[in-house]
Structure formats: structure tokens, C-alpha cells
C-alpha atoms as a PDB file:
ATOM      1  CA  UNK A   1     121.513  89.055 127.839  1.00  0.00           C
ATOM      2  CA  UNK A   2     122.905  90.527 130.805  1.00  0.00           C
ATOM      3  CA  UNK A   3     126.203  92.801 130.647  1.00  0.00           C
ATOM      4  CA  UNK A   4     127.716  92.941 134.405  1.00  0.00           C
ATOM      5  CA  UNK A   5     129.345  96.250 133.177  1.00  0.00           C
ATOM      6  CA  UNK A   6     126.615  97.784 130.887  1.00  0.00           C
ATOM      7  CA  UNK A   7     123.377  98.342 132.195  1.00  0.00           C
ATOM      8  CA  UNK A   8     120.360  98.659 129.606  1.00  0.00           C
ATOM      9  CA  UNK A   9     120.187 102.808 129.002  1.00  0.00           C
ATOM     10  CA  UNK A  10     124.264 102.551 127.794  1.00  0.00           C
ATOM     11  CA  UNK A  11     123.520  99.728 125.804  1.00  0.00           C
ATOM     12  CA  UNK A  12     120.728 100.891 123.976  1.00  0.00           C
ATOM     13  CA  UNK A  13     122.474 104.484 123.808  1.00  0.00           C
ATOM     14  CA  UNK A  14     125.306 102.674 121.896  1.00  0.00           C
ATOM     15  CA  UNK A  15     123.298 100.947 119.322  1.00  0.00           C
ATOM     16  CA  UNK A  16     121.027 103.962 118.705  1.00  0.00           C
ATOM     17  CA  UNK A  17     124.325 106.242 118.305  1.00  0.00           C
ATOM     18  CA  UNK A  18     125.636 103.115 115.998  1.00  0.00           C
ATOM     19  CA  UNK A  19     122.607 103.640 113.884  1.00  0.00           C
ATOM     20  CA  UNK A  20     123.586 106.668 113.237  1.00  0.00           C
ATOM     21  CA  UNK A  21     126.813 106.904 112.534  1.00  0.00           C
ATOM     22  CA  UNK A  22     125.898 103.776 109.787  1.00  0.00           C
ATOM     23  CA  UNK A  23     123.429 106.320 108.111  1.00  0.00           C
ATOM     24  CA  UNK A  24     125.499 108.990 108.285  1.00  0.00           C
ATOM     25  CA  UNK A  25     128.208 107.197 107.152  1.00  0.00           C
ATOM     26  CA  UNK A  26     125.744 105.592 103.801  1.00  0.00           C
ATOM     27  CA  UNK A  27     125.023 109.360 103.261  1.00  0.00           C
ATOM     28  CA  UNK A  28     128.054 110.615 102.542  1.00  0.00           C
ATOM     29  CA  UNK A  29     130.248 107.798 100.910  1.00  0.00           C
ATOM     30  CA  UNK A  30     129.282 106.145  98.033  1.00  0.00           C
ATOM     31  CA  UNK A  31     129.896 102.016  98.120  1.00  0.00           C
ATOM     32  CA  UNK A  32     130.490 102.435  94.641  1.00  0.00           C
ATOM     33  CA  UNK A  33     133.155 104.430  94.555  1.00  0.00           C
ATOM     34  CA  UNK A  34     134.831 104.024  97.711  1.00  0.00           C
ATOM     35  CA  UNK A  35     136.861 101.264  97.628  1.00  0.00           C
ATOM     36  CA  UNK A  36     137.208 100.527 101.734  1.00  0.00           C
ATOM     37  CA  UNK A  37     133.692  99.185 101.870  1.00  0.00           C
ATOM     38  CA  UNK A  38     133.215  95.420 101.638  1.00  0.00           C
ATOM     39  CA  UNK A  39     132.471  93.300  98.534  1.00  0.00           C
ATOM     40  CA  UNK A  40     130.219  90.640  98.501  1.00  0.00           C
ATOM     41  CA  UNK A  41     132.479  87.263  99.252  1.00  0.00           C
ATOM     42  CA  UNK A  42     129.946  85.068  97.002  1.00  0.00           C
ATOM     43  CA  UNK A  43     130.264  87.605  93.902  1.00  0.00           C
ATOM     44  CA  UNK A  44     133.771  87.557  94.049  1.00  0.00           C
ATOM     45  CA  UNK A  45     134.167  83.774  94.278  1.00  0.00           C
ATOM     46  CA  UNK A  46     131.718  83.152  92.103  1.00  0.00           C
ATOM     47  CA  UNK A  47     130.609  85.337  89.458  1.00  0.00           C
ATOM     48  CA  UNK A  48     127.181  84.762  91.039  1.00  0.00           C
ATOM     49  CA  UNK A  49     125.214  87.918  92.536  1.00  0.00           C
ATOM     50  CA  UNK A  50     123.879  86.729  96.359  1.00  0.00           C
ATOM     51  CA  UNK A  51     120.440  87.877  97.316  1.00  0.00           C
ATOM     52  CA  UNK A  52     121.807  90.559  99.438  1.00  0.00           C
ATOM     53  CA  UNK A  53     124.411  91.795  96.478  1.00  0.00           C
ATOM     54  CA  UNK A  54     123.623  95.629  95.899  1.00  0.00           C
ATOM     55  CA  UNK A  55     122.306  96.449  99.321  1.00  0.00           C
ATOM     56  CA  UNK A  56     124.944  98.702 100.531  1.00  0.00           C
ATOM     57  CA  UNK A  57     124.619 100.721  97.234  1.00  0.00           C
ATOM     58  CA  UNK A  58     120.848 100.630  97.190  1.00  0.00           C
ATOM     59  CA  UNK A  59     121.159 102.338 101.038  1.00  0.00           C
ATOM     60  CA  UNK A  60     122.915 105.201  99.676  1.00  0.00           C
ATOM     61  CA  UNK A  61     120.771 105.346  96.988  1.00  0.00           C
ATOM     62  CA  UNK A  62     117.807 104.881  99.138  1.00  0.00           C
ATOM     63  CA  UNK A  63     119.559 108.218 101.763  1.00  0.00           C
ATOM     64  CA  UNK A  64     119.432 110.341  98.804  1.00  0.00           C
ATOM     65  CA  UNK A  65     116.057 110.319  97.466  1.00  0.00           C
ATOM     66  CA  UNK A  66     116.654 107.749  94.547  1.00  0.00           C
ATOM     67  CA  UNK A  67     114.006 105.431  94.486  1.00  0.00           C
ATOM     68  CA  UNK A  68     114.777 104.047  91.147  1.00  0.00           C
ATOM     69  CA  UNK A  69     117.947 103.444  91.931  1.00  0.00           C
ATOM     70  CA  UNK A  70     117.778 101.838  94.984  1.00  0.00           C
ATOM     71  CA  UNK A  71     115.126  99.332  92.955  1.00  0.00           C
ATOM     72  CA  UNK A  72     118.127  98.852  90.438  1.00  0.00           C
ATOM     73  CA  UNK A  73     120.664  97.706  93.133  1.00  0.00           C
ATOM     74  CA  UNK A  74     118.557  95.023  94.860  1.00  0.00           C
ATOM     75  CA  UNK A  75     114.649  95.447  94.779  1.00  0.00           C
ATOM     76  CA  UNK A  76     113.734  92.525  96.726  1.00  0.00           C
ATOM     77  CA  UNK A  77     115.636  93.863  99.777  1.00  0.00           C
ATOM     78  CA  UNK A  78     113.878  97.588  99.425  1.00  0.00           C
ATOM     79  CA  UNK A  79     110.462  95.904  99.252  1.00  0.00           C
ATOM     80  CA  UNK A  80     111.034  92.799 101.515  1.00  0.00           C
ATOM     81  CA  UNK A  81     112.689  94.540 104.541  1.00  0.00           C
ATOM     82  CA  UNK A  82     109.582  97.612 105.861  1.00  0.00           C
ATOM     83  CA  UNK A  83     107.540  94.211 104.935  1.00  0.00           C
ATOM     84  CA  UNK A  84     109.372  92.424 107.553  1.00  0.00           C
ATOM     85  CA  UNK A  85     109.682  95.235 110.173  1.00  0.00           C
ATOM     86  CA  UNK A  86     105.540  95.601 109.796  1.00  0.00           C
ATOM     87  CA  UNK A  87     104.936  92.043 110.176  1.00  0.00           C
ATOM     88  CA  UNK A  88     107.361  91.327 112.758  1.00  0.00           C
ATOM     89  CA  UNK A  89     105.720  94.999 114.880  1.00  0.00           C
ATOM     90  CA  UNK A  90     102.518  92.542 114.595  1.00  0.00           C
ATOM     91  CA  UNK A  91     103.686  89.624 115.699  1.00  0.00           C
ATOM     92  CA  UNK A  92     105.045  91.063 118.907  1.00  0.00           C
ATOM     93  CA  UNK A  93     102.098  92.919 119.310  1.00  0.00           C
ATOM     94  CA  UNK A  94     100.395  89.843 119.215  1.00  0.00           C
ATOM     95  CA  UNK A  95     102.346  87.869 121.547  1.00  0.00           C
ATOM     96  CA  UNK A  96     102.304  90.831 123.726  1.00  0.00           C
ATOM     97  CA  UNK A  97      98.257  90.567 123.601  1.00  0.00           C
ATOM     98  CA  UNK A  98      98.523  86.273 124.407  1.00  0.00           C
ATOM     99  CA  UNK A  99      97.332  85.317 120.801  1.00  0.00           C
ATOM    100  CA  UNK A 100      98.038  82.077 120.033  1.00  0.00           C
ATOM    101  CA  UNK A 101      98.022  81.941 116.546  1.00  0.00           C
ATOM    102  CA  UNK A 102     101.406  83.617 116.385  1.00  0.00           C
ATOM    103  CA  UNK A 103     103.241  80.416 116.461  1.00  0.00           C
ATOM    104  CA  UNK A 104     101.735  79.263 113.448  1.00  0.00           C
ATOM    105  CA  UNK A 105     101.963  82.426 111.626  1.00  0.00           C
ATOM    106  CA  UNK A 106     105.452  83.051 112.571  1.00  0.00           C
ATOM    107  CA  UNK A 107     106.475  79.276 110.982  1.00  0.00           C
ATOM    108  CA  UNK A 108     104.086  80.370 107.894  1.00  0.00           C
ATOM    109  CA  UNK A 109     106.358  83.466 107.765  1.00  0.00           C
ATOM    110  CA  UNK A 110     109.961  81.688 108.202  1.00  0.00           C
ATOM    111  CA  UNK A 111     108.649  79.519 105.532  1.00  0.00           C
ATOM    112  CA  UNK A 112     107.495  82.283 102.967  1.00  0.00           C
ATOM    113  CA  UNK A 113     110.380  84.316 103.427  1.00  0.00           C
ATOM    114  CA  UNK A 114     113.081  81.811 103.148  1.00  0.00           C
ATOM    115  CA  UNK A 115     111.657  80.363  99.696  1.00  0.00           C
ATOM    116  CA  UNK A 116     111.444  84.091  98.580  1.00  0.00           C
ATOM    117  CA  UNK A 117     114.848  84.420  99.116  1.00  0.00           C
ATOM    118  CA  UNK A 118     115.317  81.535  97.191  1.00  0.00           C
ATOM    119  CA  UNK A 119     113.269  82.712  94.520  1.00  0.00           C
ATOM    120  CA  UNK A 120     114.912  85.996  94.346  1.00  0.00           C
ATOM    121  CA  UNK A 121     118.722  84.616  94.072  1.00  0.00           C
ATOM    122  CA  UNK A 122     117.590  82.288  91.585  1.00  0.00           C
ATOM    123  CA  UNK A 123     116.003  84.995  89.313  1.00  0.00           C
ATOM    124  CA  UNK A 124     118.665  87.790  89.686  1.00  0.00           C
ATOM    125  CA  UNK A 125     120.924  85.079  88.618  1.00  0.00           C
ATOM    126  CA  UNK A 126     119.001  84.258  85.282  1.00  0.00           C
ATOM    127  CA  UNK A 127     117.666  86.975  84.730  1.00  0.00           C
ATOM    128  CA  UNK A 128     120.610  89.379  85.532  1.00  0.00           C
ATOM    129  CA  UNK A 129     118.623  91.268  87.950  1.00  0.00           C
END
């Protein structure tokens, strides 16, 4: 998408700096204890933990070096997401290189992930994951 008023370099300059000021921000409050970040809309309504319930918590967790922690607050997420990033590197490496199987692979993968999902809410419901 073209900005009239932003060219590509100031664009990419303000996500890169938002980045940052998101990590920074992770690092040093804790969603736990700060009340001013968000709660989860379907937890609150329902009861019900959502499959991304815990992520904010398992961030900070994840900024300061506590692994197990971070696996406590939402485990699919920590595992699932560099997962994602590495597969979805390949796949525009291979549309960059004209394979054709990427079309395929990339409806195989939509698939996959969204009945994972599905999987996870489910058992972090029953099982009180």
C-alpha cells in the first residue's frame, strides 16, 4: 500500500522503532501487575481462557530469561510462533525462487495451524492449561 505522504524508509523506520518501544515496554512492566494493560475480552465474558490468553505475560516472561514461565502462561504460542516465522521465511523464499508447490503447502499450512488452534483452546479449557 502506497502512503502519498510516507515514503517506504519512514514507514519502515516507524514500525522498527514501534518494535521497540513494545519490547521495551514488555521489559519493564509486568502485565500482571500493572493494571493499564488489556485483559482478554473472551476471559472476562466468559470464564473461558482464549488461545492467545497469557501471551502478554508469557512476553515478559519470555524478556527476562524465564523459559518456564513463559511455557506456564501460554505454551502453544512460545512454540507455535518461531515455528511460523521459519516456515513462513520458507515459503517466501520459495515463491521468491518460482516453486510451485507453495500454493499447496501454504493451504496444508492454513489448514494445520487453524485446527491446532482449535486443539489448543479446547485443551487449555479442559485441561486448565
Amino acid at each position: 500500500m502506497k502512503y502519498p505522504f510516507v515514503s517506504n524508509r519512514v514507514l519502515a523506520v516507524g514500525v522498527i522503532l514501534l518494535l521497540v518501544v513494545s519490547v521495551v515496554v514488555y521489559f519493564v512492566f509486568d502485565p500482571s501487575t500493572s493494571g493499564w494493560f488489556p485483559r482478554c475480552s473472551f476471559y472476562v465474558m466468559t470464564g473461558y481462557k482464549c488461545p492467545g490468553c497469557g501471551a502478554q505475560r508469557m512476553l515478559h516472561s519470555l524478556l527476562h530469561g524465564d523459559v518456564i514461565g513463559a511455557l506456564r502462561f501460554n505454551a502453544y504460542l512460545l512454540t507455535v510462533f518461531p515455528t511460523l516465522l521459519i516456515l513462513l521465511a520458507w515459503n517466501g523464499w520459495m515463491k521468491f525462487m518460482n516453486k510451485k508447490w507453495v500454493d499447496r503447502t501454504t493451504w496444508v499450512l492454513s489448514v494445520l495451524l487453524i485446527a491446532s488452534v482449535l486443539l489448543w483452546w479446547l485443551l487449555r479449557n479442559v485441561f486448565n492449561w
